[in-house]
Every structure is written in structure tokens, then in C-alpha cells.
C-alpha atoms as a PDB file:
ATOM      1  CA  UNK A   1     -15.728 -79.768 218.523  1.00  0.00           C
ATOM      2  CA  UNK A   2     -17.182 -83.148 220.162  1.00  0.00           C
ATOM      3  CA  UNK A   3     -13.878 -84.632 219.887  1.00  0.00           C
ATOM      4  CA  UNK A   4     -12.762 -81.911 222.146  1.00  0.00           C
ATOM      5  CA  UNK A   5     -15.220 -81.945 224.806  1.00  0.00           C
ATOM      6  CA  UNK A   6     -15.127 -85.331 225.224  1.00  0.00           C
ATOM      7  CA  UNK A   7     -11.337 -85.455 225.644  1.00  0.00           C
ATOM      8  CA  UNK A   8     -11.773 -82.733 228.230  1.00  0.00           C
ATOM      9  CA  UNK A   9     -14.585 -84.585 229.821  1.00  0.00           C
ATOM     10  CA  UNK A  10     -12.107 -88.137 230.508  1.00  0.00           C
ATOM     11  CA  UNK A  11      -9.353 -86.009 230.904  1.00  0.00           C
ATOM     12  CA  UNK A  12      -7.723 -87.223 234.833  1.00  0.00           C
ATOM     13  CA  UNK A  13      -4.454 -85.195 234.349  1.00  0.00           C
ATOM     14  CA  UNK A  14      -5.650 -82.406 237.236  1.00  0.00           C
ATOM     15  CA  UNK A  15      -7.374 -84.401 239.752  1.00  0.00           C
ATOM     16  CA  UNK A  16      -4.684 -85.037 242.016  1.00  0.00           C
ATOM     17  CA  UNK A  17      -4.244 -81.685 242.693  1.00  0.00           C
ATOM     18  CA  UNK A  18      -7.883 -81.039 243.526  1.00  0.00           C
ATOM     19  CA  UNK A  19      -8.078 -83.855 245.378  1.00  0.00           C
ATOM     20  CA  UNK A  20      -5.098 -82.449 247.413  1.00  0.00           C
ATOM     21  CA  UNK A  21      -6.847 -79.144 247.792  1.00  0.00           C
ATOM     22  CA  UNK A  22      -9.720 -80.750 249.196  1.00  0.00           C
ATOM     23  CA  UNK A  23      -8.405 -82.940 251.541  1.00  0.00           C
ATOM     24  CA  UNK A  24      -4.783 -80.599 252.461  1.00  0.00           C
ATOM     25  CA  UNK A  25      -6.820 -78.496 254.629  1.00  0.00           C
ATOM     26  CA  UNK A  26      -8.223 -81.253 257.024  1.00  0.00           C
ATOM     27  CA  UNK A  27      -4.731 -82.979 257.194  1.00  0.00           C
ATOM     28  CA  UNK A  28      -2.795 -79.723 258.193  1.00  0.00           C
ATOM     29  CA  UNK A  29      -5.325 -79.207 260.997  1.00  0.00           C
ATOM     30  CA  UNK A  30      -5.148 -82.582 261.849  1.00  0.00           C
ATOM     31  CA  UNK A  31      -1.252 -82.558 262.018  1.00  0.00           C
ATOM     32  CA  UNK A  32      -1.446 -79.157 264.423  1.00  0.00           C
ATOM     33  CA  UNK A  33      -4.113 -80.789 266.576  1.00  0.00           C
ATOM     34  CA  UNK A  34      -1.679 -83.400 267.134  1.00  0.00           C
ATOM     35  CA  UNK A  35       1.270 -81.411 267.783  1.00  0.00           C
ATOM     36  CA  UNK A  36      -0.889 -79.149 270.361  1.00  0.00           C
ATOM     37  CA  UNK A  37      -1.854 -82.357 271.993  1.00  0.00           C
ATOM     38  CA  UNK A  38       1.909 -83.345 272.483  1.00  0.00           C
ATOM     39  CA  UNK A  39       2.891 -79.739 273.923  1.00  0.00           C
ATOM     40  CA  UNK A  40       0.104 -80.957 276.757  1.00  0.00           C
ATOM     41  CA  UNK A  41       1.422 -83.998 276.891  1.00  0.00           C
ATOM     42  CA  UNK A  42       4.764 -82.416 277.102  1.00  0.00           C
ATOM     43  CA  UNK A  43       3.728 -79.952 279.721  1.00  0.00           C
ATOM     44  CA  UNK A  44       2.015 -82.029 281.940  1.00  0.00           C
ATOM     45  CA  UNK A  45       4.819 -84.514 282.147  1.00  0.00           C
ATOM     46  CA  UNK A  46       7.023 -80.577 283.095  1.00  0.00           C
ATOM     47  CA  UNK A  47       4.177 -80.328 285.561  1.00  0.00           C
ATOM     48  CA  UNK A  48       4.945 -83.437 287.423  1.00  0.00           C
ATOM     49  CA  UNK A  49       8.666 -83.359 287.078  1.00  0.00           C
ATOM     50  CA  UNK A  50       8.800 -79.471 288.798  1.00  0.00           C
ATOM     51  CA  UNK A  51       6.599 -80.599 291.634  1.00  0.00           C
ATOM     52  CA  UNK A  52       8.857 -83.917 292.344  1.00  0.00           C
ATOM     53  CA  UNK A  53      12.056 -81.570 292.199  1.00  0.00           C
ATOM     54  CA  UNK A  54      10.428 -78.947 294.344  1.00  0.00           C
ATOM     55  CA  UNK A  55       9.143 -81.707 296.953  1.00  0.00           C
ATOM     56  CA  UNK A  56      12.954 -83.281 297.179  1.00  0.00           C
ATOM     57  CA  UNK A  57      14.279 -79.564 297.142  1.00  0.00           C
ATOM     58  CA  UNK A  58      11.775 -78.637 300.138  1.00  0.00           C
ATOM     59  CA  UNK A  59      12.764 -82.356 302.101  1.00  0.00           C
ATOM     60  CA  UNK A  60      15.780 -81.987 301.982  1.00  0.00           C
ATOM     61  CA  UNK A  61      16.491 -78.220 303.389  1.00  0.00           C
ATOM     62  CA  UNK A  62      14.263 -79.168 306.087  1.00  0.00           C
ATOM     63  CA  UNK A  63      16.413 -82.606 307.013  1.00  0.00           C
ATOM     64  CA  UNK A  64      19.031 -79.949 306.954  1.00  0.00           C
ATOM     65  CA  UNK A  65      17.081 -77.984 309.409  1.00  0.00           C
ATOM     66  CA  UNK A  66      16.029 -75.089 307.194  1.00  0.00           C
ATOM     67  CA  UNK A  67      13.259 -74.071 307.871  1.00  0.00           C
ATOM     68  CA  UNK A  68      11.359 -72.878 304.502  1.00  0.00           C
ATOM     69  CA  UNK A  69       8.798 -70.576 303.764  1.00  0.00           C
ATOM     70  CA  UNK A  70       5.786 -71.411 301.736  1.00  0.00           C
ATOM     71  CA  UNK A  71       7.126 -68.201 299.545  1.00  0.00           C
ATOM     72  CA  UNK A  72      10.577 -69.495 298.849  1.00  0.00           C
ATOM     73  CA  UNK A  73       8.996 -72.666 298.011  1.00  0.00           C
ATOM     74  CA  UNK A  74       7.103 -71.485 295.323  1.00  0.00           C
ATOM     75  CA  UNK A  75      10.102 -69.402 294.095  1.00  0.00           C
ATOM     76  CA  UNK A  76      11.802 -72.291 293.662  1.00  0.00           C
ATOM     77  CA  UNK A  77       9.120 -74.134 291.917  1.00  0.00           C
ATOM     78  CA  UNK A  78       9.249 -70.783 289.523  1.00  0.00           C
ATOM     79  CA  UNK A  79      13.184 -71.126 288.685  1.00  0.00           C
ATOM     80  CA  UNK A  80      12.828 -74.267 287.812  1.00  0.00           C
ATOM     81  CA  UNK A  81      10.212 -73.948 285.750  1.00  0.00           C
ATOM     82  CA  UNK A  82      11.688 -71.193 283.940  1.00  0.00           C
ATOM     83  CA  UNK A  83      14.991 -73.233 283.094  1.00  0.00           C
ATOM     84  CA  UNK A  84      16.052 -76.047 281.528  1.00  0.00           C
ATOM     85  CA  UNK A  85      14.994 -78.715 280.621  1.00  0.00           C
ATOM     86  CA  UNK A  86      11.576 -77.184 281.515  1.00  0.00           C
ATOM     87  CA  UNK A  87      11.351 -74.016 279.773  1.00  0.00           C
ATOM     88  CA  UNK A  88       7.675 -73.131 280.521  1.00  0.00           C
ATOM     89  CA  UNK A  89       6.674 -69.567 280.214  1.00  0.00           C
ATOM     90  CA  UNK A  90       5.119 -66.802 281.748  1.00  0.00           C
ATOM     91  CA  UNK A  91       1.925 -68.217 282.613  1.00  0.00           C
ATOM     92  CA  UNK A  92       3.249 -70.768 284.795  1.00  0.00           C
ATOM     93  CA  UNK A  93       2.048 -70.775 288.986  1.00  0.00           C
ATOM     94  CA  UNK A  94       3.245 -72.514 291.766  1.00  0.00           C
ATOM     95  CA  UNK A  95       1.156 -72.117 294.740  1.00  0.00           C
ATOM     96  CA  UNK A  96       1.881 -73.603 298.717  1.00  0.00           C
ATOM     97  CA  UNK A  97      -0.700 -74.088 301.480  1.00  0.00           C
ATOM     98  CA  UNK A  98      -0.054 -75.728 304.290  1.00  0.00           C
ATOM     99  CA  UNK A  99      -2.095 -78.275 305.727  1.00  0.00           C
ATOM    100  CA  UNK A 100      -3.955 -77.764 308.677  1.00  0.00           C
ATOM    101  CA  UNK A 101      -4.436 -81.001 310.010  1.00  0.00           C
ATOM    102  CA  UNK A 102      -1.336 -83.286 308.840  1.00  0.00           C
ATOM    103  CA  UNK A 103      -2.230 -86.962 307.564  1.00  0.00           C
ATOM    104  CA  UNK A 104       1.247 -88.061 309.290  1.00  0.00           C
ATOM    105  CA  UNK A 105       1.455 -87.158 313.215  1.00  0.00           C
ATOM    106  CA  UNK A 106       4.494 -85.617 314.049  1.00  0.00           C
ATOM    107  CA  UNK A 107       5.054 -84.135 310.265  1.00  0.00           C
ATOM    108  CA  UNK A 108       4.463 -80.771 308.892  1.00  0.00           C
ATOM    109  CA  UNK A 109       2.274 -81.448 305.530  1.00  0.00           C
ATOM    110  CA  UNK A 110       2.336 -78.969 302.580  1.00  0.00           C
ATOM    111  CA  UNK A 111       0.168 -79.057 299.273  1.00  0.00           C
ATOM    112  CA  UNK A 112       1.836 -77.303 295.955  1.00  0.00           C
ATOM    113  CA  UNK A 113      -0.233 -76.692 292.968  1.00  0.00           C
ATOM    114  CA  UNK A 114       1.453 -76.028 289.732  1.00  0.00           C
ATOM    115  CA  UNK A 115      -1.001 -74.468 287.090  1.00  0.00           C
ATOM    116  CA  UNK A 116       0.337 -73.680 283.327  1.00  0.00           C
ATOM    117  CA  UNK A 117      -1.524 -72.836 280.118  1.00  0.00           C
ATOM    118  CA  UNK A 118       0.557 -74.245 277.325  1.00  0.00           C
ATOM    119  CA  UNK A 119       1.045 -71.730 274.010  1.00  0.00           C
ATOM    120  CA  UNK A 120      -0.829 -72.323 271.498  1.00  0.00           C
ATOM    121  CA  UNK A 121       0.544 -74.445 267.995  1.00  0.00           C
ATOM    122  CA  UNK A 122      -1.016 -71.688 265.731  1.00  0.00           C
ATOM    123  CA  UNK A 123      -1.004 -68.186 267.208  1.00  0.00           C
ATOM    124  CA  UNK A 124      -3.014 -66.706 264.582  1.00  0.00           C
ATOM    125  CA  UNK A 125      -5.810 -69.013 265.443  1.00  0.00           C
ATOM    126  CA  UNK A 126      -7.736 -68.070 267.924  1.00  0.00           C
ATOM    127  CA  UNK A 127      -7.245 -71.113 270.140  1.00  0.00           C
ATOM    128  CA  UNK A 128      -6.800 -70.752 273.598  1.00  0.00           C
ATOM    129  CA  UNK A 129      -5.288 -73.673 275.160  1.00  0.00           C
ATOM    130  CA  UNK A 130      -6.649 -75.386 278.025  1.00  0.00           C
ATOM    131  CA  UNK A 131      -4.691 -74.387 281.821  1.00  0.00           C
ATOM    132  CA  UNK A 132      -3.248 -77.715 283.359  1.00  0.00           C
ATOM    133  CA  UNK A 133      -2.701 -77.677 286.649  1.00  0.00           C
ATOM    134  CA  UNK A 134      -0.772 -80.337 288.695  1.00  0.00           C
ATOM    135  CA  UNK A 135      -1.407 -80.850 292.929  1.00  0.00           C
ATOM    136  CA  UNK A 136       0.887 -82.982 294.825  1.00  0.00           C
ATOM    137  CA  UNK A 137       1.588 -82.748 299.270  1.00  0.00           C
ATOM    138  CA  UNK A 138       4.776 -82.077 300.592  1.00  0.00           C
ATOM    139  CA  UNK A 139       5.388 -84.594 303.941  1.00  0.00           C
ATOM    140  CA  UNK A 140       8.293 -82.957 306.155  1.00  0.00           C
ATOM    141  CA  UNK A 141       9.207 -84.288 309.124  1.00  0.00           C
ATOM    142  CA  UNK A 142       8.786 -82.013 312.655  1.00  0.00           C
ATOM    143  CA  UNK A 143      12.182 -81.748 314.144  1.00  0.00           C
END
């Protein structure tokens, strides 16, 4: 009966696999904390991307003297989102203000802010992922 218990006692054959179960846990939420960091990542970079196309796209109507409203500005900045390459959700916002008092004399000056909460790695989780939110002006000139 000693014989036994000491073979079970320096017996190593199952200690990989409770090793693993000890340490699998913190590894799988390390790999999903790294993969909701790149969907940030990812969504900022969206963030600035949409607000450069929706700058050129407002630019250029109004060097083709269209004038645009703030409204179909923001619509823009929407449909773009919503496509590809962007494909951002429904919690996406694009909001225009105009400036009151331009930095550039003889320029009408816009600001659009882009806002998005990116979805969440684990939806069963109850993580709630921070909202990003992007702010860049809009310099047209005053024809």
C-alpha cells in the first residue's frame, strides 16, 4: 500500500493539464483584451478616414458651387460609414456646426464630430466598450 501512495505522490503524468486549467483562463482573456483593443484601434483609424472623405466630399461640392447643408453633410458622413471598407454600425454619429467666427477670413469654417462605440469582442460579457469620438474643421472657401 506504501508502494502505491508513493507512486501516486511523484506521479507528473496530469500536471500539464492543470497547469493549463490554471493559467487557460487568464490567456483567453488576455487574447480578447487584445482583439477589443484592435477593433479601437481599427475604429479610430474608420474615424479619421470618414472625416477626411467627408471634408474632401464637402470641398469639393462647394468649389463646384454647391452650396451644402450642415444636414447633408452629416448624411454623407453616415453612408460612408455604413459601407465599405468602413462598415461601422448603428451607433455611429456625425455631427456639423458651423463656426461662428472663421480662423481663415474670407472662408466659411465647419467642425464635424464623428462619435462611435465599437461592439464589444464578447457579447455575453458585460463589457461596454468605450465611445470614440473623432473632431476635425471643415475650411471652405466664400465664393
Amino acid at each position: 500500500m506504501s508502494r502505491t501512495s508513493g507512486n501516486l505522490v511523484m506521479d507528473q503524468s496530469g500536471s500539464t493539464i492543470v497547469e493549463f486549467a490554471i493559467l487557460a483562463p487568464a490567456i483567453i482573456g488576455l487574447l480578447f483584451g487584445v482583439f477589443q483593443v484592435g477593433i479601437g484601434m481599427q475604429a479610430q483609424n474608420a474615424l479619421r478616414s470618414i472625416a477626411q472623405e467627408t471634408s474632401r466630399f464637402a470641398v469639393v461640392e462647394y468649389q463646384k458651387g454647391n452650396e451644402i447643408t450642415d444636414a447633408t453633410i452629416e448624411t454623407w458622413a453616415e453612408t460612408a460609414a455604413a459601407t465599405a471598407p468602413y462598415l461601422l454600425n448603428n451607433t455611429f454619429d456625425a455631427t456639423v456646426t458651423s463656426v461662428p467666427t472663421p480662423r481663415v477670413a474670407g472662408t466659411f469654417e465647419k467642425t464635424i464630430t464623428l462619435t462611435y462605440t465599437p461592439p464589444a469582442v464578447v457579447p455575453l460579457v458585460n463589457w461596454v466598450s468605450p465611445q470614440l469620438t473623432f473632431s476635425r474643421p471643415i475650411i471652405v472657401l466664400d465664393e
